[in-house]
PDB file of N, CA and C in Angstrom:
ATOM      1  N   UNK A   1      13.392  53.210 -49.381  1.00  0.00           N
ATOM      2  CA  UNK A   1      12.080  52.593 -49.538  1.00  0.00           C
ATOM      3  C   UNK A   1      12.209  51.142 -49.998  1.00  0.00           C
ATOM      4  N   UNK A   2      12.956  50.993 -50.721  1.00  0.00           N
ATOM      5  CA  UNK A   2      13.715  49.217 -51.532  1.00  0.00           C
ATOM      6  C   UNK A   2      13.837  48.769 -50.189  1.00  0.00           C
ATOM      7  N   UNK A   3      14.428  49.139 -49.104  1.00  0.00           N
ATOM      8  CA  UNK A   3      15.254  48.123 -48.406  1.00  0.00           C
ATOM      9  C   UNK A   3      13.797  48.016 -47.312  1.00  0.00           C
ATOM     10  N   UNK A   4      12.302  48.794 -47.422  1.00  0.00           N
ATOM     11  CA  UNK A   4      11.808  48.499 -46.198  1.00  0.00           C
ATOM     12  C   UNK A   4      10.436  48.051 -47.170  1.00  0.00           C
ATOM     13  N   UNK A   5      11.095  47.441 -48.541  1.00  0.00           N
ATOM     14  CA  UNK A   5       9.686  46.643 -49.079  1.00  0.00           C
ATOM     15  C   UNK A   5      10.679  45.298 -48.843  1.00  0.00           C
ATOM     16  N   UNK A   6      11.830  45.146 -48.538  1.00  0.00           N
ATOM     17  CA  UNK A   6      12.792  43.670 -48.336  1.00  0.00           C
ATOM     18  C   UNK A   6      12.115  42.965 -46.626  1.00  0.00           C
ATOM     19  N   UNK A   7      11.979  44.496 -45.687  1.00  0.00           N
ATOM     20  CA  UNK A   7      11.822  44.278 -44.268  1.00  0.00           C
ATOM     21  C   UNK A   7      10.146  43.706 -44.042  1.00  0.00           C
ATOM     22  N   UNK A   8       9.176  44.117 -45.374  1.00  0.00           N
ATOM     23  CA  UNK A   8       7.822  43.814 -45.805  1.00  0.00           C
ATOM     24  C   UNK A   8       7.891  42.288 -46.360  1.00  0.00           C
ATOM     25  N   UNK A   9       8.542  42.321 -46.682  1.00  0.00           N
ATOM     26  CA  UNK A   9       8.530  40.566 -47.705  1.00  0.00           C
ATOM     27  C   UNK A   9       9.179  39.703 -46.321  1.00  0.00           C
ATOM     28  N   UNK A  10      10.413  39.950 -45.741  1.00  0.00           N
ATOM     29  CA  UNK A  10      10.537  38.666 -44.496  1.00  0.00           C
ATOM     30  C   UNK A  10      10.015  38.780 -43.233  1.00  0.00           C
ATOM     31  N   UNK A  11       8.924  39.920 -43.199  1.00  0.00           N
ATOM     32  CA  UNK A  11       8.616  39.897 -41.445  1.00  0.00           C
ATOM     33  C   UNK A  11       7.062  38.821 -41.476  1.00  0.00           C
ATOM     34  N   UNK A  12       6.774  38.463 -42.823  1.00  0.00           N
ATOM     35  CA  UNK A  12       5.664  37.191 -42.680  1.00  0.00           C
ATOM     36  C   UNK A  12       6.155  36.146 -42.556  1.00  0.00           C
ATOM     37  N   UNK A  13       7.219  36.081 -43.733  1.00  0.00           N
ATOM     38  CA  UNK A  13       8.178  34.576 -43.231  1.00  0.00           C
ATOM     39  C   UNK A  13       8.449  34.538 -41.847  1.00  0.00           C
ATOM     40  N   UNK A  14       9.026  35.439 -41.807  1.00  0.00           N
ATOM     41  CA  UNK A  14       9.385  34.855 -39.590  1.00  0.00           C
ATOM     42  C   UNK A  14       8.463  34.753 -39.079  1.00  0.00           C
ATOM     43  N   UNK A  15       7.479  35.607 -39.345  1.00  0.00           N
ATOM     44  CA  UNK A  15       6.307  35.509 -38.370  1.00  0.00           C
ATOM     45  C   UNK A  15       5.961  33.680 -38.104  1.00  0.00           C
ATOM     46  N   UNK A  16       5.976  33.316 -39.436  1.00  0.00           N
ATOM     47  CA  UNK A  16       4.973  32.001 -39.628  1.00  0.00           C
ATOM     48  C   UNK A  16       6.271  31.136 -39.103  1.00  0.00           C
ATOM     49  N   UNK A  17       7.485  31.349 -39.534  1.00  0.00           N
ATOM     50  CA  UNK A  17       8.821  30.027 -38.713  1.00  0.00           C
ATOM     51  C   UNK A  17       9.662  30.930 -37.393  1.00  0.00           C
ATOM     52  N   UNK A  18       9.097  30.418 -36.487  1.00  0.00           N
ATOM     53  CA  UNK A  18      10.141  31.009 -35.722  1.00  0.00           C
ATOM     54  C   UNK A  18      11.725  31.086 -35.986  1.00  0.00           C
ATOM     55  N   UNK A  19      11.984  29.566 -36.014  1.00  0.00           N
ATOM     56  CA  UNK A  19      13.385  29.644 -36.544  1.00  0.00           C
ATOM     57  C   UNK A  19      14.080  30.967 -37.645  1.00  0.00           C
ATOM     58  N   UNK A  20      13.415  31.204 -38.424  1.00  0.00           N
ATOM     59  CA  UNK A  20      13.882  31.692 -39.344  1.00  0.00           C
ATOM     60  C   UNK A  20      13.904  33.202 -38.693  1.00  0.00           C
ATOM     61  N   UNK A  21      13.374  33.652 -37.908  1.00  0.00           N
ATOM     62  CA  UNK A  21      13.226  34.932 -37.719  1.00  0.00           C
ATOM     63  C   UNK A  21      14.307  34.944 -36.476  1.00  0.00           C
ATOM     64  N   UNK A  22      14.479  33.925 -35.674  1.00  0.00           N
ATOM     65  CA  UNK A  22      15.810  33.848 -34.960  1.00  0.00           C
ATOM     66  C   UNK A  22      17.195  34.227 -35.858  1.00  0.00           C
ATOM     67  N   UNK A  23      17.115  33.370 -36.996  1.00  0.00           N
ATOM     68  CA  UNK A  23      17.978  33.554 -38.107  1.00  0.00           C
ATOM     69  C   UNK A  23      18.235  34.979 -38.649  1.00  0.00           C
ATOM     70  N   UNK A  24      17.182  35.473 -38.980  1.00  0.00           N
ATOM     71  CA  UNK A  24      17.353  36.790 -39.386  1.00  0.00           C
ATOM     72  C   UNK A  24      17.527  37.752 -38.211  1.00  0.00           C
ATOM     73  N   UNK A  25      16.894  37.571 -37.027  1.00  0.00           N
ATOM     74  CA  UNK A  25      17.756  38.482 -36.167  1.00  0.00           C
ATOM     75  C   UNK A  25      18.680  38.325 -35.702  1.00  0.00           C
ATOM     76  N   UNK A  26      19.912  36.929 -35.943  1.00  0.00           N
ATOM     77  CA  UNK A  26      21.436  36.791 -35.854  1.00  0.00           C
ATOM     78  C   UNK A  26      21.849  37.230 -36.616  1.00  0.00           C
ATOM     79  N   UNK A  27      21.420  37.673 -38.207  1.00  0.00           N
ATOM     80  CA  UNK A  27      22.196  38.200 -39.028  1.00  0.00           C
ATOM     81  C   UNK A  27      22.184  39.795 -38.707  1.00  0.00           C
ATOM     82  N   UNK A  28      21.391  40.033 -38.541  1.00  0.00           N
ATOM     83  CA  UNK A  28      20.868  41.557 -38.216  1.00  0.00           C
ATOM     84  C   UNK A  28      21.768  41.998 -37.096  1.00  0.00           C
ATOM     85  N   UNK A  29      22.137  41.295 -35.946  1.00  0.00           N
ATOM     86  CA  UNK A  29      23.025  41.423 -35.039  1.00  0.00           C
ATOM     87  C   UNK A  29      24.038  41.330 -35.325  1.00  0.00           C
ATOM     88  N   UNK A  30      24.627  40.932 -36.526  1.00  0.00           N
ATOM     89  CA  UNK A  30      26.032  40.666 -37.016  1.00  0.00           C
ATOM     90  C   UNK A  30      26.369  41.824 -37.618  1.00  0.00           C
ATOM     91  N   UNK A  31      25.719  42.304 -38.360  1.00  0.00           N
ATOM     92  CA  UNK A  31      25.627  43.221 -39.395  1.00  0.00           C
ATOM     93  C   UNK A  31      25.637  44.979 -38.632  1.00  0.00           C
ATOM     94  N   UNK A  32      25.808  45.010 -37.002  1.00  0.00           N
ATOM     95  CA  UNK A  32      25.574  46.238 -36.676  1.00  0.00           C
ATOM     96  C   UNK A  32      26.713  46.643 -36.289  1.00  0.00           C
ATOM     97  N   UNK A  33      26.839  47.971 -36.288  1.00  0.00           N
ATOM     98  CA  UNK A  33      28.049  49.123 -36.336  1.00  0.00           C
ATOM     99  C   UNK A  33      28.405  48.855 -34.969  1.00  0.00           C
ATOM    100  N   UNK A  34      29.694  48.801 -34.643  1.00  0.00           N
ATOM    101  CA  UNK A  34      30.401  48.789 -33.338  1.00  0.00           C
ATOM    102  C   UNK A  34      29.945  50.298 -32.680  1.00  0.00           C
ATOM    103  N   UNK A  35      29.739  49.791 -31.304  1.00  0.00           N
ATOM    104  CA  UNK A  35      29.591  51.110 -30.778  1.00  0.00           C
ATOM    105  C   UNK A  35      28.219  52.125 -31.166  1.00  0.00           C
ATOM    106  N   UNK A  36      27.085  51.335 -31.744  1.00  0.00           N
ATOM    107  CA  UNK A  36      25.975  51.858 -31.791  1.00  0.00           C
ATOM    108  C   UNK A  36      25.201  52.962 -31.088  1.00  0.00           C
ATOM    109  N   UNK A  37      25.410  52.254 -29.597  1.00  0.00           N
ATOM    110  CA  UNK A  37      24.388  52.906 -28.829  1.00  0.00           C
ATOM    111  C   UNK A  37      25.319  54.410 -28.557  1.00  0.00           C
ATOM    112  N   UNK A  38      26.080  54.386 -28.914  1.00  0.00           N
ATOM    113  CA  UNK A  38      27.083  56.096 -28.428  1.00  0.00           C
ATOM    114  C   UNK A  38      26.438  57.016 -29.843  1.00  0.00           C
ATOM    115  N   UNK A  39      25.838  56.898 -30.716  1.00  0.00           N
ATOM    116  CA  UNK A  39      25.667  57.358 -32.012  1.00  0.00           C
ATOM    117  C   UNK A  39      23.679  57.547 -32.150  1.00  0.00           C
ATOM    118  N   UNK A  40      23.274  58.875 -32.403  1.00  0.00           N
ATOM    119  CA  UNK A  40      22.147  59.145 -32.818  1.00  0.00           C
ATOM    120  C   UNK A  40      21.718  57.984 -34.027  1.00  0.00           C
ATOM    121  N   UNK A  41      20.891  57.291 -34.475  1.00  0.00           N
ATOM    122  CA  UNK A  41      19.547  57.180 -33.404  1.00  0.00           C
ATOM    123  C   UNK A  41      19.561  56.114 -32.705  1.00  0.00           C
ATOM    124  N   UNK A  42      21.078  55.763 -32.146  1.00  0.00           N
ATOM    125  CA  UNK A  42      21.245  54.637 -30.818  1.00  0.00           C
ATOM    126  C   UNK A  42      20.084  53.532 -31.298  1.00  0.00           C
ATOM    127  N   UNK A  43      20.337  52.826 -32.590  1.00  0.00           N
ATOM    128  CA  UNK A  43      19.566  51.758 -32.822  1.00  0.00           C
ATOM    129  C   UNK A  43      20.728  50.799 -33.643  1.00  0.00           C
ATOM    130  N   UNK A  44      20.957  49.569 -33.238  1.00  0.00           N
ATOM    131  CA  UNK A  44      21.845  48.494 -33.795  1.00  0.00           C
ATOM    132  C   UNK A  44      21.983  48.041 -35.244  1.00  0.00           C
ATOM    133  N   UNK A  45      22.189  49.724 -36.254  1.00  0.00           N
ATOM    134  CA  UNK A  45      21.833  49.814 -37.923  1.00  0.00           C
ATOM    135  C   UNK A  45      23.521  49.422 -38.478  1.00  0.00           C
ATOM    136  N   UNK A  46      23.525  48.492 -39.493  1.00  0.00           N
ATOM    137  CA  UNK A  46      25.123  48.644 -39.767  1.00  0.00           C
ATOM    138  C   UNK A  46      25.560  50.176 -40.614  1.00  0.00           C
ATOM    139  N   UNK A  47      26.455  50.019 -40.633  1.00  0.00           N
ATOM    140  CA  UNK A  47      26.954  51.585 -41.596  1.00  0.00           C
ATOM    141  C   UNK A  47      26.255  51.747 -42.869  1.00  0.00           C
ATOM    142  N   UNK A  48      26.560  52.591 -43.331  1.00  0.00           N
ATOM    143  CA  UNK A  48      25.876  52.611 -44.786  1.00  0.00           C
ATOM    144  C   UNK A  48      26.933  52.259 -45.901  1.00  0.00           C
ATOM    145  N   UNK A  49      28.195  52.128 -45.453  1.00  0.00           N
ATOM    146  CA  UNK A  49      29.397  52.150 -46.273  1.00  0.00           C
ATOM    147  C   UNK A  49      29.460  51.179 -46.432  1.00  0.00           C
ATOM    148  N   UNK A  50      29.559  50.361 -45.127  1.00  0.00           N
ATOM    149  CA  UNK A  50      29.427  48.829 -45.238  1.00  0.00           C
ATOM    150  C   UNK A  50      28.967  47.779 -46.026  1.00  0.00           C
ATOM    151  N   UNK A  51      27.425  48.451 -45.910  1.00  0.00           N
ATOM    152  CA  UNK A  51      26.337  47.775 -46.433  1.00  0.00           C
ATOM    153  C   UNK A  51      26.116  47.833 -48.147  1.00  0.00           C
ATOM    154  N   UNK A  52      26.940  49.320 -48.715  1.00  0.00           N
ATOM    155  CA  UNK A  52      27.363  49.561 -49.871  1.00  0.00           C
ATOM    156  C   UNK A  52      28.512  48.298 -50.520  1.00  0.00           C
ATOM    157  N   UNK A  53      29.763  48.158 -49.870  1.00  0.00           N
ATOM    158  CA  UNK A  53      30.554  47.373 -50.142  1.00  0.00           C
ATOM    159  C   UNK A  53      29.747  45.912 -50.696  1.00  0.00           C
ATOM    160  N   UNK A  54      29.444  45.419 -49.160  1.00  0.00           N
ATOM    161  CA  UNK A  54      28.686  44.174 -49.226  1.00  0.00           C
ATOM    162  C   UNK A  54      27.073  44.227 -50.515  1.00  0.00           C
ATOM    163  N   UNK A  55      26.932  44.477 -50.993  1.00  0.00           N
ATOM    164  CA  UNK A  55      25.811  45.245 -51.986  1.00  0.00           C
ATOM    165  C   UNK A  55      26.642  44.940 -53.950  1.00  0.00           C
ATOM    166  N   UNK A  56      27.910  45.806 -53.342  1.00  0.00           N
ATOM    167  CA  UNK A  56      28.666  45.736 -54.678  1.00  0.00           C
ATOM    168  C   UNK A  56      29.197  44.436 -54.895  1.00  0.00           C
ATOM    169  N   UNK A  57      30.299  43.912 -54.024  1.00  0.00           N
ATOM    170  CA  UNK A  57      30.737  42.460 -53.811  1.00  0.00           C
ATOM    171  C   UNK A  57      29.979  41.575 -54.008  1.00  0.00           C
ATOM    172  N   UNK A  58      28.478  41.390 -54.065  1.00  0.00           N
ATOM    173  CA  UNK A  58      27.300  40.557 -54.174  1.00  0.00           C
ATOM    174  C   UNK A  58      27.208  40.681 -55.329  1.00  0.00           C
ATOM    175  N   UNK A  59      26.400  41.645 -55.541  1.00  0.00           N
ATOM    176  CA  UNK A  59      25.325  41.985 -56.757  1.00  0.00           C
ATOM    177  C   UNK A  59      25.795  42.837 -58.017  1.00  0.00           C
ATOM    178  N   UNK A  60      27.259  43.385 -57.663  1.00  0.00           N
ATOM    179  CA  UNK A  60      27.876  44.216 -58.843  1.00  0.00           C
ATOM    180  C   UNK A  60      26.993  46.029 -58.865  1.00  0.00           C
ATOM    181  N   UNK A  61      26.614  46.294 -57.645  1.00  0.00           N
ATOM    182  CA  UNK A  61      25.743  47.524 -57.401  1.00  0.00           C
ATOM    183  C   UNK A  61      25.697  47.884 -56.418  1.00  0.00           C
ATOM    184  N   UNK A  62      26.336  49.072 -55.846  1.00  0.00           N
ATOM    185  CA  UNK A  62      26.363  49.579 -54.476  1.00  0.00           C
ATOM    186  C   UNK A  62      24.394  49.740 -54.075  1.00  0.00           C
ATOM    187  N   UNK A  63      23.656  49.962 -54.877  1.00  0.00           N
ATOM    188  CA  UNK A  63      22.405  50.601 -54.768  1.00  0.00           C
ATOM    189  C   UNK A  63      21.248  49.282 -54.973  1.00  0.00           C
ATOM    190  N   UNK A  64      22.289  48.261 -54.666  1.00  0.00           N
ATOM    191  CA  UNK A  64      21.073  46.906 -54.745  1.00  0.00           C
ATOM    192  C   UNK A  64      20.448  46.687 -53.746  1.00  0.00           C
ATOM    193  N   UNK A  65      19.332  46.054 -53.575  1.00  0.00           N
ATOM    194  CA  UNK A  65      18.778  45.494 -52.672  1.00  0.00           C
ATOM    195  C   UNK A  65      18.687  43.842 -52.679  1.00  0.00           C
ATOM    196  N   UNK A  66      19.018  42.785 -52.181  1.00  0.00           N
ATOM    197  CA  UNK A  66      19.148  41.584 -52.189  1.00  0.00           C
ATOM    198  C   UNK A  66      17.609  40.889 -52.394  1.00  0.00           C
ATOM    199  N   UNK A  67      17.494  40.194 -52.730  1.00  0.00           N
ATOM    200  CA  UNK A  67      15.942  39.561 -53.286  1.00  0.00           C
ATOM    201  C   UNK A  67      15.808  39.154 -51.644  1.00  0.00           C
ATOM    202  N   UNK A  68      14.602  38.495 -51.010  1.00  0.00           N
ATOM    203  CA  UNK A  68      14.357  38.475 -50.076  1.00  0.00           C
ATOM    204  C   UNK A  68      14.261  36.680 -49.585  1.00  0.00           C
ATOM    205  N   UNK A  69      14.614  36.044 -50.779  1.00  0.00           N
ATOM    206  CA  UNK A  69      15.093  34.549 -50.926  1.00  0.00           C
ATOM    207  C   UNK A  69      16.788  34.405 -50.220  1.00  0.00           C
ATOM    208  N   UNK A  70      17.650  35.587 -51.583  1.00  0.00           N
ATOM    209  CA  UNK A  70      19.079  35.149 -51.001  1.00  0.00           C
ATOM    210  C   UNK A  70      19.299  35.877 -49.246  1.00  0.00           C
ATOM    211  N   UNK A  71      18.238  36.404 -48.843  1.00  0.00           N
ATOM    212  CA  UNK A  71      18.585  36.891 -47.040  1.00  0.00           C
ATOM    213  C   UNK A  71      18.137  35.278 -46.702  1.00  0.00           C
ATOM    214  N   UNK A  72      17.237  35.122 -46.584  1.00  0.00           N
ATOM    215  CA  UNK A  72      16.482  33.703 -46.137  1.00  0.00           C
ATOM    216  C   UNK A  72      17.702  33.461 -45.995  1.00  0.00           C
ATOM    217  N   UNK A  73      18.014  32.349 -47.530  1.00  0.00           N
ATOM    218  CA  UNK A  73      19.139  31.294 -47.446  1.00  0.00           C
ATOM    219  C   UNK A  73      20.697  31.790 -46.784  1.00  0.00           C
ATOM    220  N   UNK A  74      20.493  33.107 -46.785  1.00  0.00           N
ATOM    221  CA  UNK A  74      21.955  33.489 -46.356  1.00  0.00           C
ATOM    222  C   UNK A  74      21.749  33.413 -44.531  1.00  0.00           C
ATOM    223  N   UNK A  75      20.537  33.558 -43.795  1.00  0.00           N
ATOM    224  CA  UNK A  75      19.987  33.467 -42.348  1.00  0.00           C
ATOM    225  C   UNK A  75      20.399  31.986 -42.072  1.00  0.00           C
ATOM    226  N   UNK A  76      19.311  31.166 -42.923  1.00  0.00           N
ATOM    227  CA  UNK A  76      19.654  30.035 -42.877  1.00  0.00           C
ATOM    228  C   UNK A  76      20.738  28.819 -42.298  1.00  0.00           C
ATOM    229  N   UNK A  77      21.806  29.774 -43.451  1.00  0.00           N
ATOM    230  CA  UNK A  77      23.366  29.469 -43.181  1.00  0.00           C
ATOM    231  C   UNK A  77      24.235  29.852 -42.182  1.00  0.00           C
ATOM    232  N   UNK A  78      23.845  30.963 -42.215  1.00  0.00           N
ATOM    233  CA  UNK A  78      24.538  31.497 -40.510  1.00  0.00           C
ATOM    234  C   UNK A  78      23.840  30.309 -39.111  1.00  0.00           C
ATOM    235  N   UNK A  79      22.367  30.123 -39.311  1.00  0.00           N
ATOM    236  CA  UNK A  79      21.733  29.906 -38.231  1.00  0.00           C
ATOM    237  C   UNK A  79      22.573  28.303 -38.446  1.00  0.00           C
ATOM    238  N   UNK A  80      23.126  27.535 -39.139  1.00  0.00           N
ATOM    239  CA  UNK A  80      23.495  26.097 -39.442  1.00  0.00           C
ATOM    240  C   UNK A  80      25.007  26.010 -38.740  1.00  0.00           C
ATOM    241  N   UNK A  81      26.031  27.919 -38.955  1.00  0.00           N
ATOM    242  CA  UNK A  81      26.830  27.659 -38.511  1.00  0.00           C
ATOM    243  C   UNK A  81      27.084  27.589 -37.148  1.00  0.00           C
ATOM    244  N   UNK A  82      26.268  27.442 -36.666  1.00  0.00           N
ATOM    245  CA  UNK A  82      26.466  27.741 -34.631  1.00  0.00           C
ATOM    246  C   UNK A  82      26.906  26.563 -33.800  1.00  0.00           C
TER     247      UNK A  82
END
């Protein structure tokens, strides 16, 4: 439920900047499990293990959810590196 009040807080931001919602759907594309579509529910979700690691390595908490500022600036940055 945390992670789809995060998907509630940036789907207005994109709405209103395109850019940014380009941004967040390059990260979102980065972030997905190899070999998706062979796997129930064949939708481009990263692992959950993954997303645990990256969670702890951040925030010191497998069970965090990232504020919805550091996705921005972290979209941002990806979208700068291209």
């Amino acid at each position: 439920m945390r992670w789809f009040r995060l998907v509630l807080a940036l789907a207005p931001r994109a709405a209103v900047r395109p850019g940014l919602a380009a941004d967040l759907l390059r990260v979102a594309w980065r972030f997905r499990a190899r070999d998706w579509w062979r796997r129930l529910p064949f939708l481009p979700l990263p692992p959950s293990e993954y997303v645990r690691w990256r969670m702890y390595t951040a925030y010191g908490d497998e069970e965090a959810v990232p504020p919805a500022e550091d996705v921005i600036r972290y979209a941002r940055w990806i979208g700068r590196q291209r």
